[in-house]
PDB file of N, CA and C in Angstrom:
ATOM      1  N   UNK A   1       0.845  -1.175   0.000  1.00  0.00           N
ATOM      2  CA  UNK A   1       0.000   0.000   0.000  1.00  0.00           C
ATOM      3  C   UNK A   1       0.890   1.237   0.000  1.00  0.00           C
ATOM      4  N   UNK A   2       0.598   1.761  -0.990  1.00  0.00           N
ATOM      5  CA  UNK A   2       1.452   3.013  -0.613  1.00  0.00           C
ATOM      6  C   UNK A   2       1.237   4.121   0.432  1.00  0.00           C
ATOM      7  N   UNK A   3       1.753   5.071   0.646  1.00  0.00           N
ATOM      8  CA  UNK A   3       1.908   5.914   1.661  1.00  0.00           C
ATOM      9  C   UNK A   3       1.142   6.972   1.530  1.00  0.00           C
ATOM     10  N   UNK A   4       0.287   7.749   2.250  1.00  0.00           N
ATOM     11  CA  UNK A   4      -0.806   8.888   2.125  1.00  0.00           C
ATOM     12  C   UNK A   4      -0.092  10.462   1.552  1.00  0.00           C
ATOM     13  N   UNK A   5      -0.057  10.905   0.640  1.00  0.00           N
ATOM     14  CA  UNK A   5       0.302  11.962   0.226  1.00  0.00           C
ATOM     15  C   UNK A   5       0.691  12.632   1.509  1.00  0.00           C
ATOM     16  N   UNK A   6       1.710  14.158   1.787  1.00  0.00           N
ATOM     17  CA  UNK A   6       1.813  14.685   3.030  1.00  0.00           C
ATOM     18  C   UNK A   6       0.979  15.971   2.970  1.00  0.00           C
ATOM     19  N   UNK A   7       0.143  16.369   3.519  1.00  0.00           N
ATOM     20  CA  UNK A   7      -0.781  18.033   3.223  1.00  0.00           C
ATOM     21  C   UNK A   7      -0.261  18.761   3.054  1.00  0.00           C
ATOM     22  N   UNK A   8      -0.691  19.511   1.703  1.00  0.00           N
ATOM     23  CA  UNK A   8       0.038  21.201   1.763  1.00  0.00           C
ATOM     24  C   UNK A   8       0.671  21.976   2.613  1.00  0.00           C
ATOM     25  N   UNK A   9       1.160  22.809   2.821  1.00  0.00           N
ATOM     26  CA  UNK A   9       1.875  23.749   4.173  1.00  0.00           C
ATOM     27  C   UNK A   9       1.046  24.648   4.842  1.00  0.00           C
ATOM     28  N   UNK A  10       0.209  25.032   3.961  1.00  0.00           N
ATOM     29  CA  UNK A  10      -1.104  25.448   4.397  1.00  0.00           C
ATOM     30  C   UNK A  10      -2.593  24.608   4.485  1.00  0.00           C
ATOM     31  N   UNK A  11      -2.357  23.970   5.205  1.00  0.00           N
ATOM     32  CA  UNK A  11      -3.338  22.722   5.096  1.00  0.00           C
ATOM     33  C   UNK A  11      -5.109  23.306   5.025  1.00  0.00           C
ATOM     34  N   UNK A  12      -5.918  22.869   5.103  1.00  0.00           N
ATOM     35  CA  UNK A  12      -7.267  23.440   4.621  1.00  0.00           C
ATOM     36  C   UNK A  12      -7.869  22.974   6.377  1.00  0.00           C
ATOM     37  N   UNK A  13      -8.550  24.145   7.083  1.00  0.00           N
ATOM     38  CA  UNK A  13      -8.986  23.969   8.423  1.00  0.00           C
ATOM     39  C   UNK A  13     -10.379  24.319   8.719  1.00  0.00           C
ATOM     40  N   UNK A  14     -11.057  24.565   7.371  1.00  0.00           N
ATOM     41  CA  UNK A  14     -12.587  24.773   7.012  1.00  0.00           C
ATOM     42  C   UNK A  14     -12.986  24.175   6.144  1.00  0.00           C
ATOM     43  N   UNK A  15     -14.097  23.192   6.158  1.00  0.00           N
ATOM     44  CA  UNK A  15     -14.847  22.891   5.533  1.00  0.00           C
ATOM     45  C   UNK A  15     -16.159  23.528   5.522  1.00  0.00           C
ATOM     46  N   UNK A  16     -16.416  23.344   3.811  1.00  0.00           N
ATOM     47  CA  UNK A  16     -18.007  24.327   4.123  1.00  0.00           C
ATOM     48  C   UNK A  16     -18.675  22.926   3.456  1.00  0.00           C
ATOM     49  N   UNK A  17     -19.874  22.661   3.747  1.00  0.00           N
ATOM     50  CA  UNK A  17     -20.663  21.731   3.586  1.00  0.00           C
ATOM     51  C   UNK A  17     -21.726  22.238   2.580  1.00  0.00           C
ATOM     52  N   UNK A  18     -22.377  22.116   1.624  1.00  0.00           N
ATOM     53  CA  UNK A  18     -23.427  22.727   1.381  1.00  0.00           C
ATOM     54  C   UNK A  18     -24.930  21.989   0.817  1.00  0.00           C
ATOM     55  N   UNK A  19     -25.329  21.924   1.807  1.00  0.00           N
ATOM     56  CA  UNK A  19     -26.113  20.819   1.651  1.00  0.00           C
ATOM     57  C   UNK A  19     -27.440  21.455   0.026  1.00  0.00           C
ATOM     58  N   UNK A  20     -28.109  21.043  -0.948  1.00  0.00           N
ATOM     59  CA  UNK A  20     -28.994  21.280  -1.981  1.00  0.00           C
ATOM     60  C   UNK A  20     -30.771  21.358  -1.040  1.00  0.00           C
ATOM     61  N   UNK A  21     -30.614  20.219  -0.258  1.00  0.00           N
ATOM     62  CA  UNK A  21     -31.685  20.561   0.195  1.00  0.00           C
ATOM     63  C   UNK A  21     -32.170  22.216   1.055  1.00  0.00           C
ATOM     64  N   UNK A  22     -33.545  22.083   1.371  1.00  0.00           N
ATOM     65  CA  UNK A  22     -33.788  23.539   2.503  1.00  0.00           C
ATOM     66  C   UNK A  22     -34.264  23.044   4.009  1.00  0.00           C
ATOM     67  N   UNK A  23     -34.146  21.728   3.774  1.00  0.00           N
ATOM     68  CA  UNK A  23     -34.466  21.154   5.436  1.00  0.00           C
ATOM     69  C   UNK A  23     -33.346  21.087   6.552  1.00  0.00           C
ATOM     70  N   UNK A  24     -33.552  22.576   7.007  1.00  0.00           N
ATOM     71  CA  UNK A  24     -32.704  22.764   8.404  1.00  0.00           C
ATOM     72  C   UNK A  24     -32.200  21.452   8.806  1.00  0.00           C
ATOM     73  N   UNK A  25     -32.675  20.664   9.181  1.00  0.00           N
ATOM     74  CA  UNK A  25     -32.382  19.746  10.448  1.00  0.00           C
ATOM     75  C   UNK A  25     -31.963  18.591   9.498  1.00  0.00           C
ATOM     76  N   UNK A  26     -32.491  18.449   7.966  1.00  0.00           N
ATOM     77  CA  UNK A  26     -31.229  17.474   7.798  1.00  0.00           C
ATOM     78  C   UNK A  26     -29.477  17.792   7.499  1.00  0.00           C
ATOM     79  N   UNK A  27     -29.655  19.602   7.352  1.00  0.00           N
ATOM     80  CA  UNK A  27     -28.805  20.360   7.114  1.00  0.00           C
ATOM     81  C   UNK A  27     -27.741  19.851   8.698  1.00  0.00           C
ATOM     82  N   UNK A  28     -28.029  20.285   9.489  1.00  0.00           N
ATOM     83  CA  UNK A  28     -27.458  20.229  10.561  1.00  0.00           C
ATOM     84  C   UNK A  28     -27.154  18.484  11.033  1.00  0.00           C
ATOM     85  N   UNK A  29     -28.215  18.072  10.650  1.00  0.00           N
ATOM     86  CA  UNK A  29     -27.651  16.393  10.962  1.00  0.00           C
ATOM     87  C   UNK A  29     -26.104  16.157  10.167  1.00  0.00           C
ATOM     88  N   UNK A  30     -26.090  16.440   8.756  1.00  0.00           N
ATOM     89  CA  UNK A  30     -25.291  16.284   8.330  1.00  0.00           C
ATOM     90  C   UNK A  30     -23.695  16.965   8.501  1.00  0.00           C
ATOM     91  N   UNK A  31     -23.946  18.175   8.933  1.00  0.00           N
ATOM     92  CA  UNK A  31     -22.909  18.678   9.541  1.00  0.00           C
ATOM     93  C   UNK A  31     -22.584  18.356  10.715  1.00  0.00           C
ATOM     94  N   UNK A  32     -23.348  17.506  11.981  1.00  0.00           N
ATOM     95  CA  UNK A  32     -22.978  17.264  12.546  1.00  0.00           C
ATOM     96  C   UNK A  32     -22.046  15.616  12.267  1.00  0.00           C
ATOM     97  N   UNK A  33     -22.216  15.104  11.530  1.00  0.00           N
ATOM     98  CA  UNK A  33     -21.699  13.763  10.932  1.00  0.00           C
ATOM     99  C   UNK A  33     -20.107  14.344  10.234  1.00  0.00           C
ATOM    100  N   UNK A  34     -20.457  15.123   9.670  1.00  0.00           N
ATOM    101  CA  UNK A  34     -19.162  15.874   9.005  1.00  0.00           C
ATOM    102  C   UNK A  34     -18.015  16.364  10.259  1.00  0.00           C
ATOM    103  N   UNK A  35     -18.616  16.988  10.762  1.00  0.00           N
ATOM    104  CA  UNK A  35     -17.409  17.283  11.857  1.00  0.00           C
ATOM    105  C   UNK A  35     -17.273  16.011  12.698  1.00  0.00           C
ATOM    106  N   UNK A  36     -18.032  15.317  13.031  1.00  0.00           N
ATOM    107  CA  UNK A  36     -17.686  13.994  13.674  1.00  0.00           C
ATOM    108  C   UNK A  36     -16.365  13.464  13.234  1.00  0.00           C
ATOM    109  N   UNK A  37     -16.152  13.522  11.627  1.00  0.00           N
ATOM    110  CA  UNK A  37     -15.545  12.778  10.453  1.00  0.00           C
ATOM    111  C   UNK A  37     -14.091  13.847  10.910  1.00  0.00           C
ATOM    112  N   UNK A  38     -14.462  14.855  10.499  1.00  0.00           N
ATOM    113  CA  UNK A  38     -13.286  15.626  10.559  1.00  0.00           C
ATOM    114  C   UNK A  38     -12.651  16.398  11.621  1.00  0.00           C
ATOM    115  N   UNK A  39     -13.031  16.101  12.848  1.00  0.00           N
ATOM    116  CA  UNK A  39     -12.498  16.312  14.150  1.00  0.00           C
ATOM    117  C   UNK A  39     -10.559  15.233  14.132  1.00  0.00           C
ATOM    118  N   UNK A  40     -11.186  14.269  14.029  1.00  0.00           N
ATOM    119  CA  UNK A  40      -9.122  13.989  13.863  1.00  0.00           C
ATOM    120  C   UNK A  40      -8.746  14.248  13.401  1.00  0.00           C
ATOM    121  N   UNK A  41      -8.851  15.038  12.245  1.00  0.00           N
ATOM    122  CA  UNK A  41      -7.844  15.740  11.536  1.00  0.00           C
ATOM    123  C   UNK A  41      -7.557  17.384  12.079  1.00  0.00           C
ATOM    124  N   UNK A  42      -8.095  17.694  12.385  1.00  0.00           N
ATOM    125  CA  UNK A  42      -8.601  19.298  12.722  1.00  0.00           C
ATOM    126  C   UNK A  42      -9.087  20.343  12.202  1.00  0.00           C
ATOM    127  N   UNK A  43      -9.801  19.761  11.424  1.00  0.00           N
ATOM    128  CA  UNK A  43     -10.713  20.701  10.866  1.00  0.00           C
ATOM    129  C   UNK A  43     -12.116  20.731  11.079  1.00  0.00           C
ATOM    130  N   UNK A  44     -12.793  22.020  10.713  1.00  0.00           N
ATOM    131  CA  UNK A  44     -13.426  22.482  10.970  1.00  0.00           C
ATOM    132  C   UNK A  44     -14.858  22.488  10.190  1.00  0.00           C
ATOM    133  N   UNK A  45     -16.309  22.525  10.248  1.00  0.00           N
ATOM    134  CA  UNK A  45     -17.110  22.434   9.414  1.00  0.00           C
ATOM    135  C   UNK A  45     -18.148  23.288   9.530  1.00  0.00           C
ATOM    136  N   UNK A  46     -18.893  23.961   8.471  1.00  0.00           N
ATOM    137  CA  UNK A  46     -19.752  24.855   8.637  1.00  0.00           C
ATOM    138  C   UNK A  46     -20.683  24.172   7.520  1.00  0.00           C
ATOM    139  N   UNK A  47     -21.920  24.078   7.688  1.00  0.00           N
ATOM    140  CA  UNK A  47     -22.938  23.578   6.610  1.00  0.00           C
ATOM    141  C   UNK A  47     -24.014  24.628   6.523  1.00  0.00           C
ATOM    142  N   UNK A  48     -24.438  24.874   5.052  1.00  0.00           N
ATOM    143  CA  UNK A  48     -25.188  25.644   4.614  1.00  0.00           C
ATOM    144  C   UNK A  48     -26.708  25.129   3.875  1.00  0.00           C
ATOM    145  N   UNK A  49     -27.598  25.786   3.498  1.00  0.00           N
ATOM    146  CA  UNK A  49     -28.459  25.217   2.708  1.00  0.00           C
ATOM    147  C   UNK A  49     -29.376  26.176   2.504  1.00  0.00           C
ATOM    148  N   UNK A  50     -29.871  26.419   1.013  1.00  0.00           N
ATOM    149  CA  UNK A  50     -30.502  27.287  -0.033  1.00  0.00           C
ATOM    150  C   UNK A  50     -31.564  27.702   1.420  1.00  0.00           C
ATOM    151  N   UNK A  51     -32.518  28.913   0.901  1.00  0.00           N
ATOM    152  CA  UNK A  51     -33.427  29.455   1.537  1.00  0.00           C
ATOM    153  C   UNK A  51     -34.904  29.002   0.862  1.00  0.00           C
ATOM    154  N   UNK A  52     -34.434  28.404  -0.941  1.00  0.00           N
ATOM    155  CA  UNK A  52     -35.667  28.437  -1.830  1.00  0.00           C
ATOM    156  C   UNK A  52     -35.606  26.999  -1.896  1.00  0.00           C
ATOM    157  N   UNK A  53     -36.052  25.832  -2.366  1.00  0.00           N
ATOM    158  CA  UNK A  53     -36.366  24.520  -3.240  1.00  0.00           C
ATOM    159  C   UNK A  53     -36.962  23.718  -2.532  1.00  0.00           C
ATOM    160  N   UNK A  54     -37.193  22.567  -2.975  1.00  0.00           N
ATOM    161  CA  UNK A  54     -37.557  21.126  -2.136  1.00  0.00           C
ATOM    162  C   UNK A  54     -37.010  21.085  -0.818  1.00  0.00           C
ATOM    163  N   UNK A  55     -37.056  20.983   0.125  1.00  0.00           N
ATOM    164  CA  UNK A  55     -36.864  20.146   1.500  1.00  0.00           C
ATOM    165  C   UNK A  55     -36.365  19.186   1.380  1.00  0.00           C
ATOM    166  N   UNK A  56     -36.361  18.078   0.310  1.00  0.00           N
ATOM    167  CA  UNK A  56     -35.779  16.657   0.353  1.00  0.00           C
ATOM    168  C   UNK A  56     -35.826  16.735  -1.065  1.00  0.00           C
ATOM    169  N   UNK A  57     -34.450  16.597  -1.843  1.00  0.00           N
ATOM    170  CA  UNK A  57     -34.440  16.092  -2.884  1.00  0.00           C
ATOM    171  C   UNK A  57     -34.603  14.352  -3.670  1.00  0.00           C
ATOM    172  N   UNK A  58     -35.456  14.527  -4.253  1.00  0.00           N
ATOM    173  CA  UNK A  58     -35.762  12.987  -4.225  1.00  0.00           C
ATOM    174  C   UNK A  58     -35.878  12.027  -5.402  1.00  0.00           C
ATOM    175  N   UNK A  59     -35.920  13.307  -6.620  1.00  0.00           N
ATOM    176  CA  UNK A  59     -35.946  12.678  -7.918  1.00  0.00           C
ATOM    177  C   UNK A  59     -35.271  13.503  -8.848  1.00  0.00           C
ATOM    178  N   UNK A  60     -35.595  13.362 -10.106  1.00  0.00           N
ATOM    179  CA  UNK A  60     -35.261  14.646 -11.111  1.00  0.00           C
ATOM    180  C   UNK A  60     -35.980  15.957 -11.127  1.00  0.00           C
ATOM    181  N   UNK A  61     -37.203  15.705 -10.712  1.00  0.00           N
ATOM    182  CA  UNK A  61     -37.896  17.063 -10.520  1.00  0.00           C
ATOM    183  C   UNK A  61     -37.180  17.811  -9.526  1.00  0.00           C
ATOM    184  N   UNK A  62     -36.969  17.249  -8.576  1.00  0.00           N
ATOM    185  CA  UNK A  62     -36.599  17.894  -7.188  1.00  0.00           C
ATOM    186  C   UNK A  62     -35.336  18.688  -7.676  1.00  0.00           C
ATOM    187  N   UNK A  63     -34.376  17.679  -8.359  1.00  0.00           N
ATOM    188  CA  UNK A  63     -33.265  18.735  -8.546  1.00  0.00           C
ATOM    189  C   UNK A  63     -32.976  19.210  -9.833  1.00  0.00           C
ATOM    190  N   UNK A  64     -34.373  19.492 -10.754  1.00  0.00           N
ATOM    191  CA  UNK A  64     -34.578  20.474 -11.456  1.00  0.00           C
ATOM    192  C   UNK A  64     -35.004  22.233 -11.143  1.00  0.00           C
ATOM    193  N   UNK A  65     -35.975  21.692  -9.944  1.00  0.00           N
ATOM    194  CA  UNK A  65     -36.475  22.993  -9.160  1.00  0.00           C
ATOM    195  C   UNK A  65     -34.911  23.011  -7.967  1.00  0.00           C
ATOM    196  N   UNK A  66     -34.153  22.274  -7.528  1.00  0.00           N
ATOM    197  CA  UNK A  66     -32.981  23.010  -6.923  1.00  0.00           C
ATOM    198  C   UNK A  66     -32.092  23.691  -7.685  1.00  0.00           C
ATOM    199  N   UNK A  67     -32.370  23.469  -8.837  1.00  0.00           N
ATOM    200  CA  UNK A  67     -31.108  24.371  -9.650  1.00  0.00           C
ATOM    201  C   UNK A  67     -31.239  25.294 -10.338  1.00  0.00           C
ATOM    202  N   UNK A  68     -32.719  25.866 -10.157  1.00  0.00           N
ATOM    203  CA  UNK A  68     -33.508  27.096 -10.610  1.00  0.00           C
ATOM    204  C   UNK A  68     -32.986  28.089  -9.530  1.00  0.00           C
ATOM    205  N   UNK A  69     -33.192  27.445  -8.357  1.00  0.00           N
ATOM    206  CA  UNK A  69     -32.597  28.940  -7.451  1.00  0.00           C
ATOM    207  C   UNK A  69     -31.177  28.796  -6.932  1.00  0.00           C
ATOM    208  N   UNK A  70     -30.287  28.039  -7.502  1.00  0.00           N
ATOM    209  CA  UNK A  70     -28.834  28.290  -7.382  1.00  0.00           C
ATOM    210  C   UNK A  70     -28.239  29.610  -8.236  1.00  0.00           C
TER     211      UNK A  70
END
């Protein structure tokens, strides 16, 4: 197996998350899973999500109307 690349010198200490859906709370579930993930490394996570579309994207419609208000 080879060996894990070594990180830039300026390594990256924010993550932004951005979730497509507009459902707060799966917004935040998921950021909370994300920083779970990225706590041993040390970074950091902030998750976002649109104000306009579906709540749950679920088909092609759904993320036809999410990409109207991107």
């Amino acid at each position: 197996m080879l060996p894990l690349p070594s990180p830039p010198a300026e390594s990256m200490t924010t993550l932004l998350v951005v979730d497509p859906n507009t459902s707060r709370d799966m917004t935040e579930t998921i950021r909370r899973s994300a920083t779970a993930a990225a706590a041993a490394i040390g970074v950091q996570v902030d998750a976002i999500c649109p104000a306009h579309g579906p709540e749950s994207i679920e088909g092609r419609f759904d993320e036809i109307v999410s990409a109207y208000w991107t």
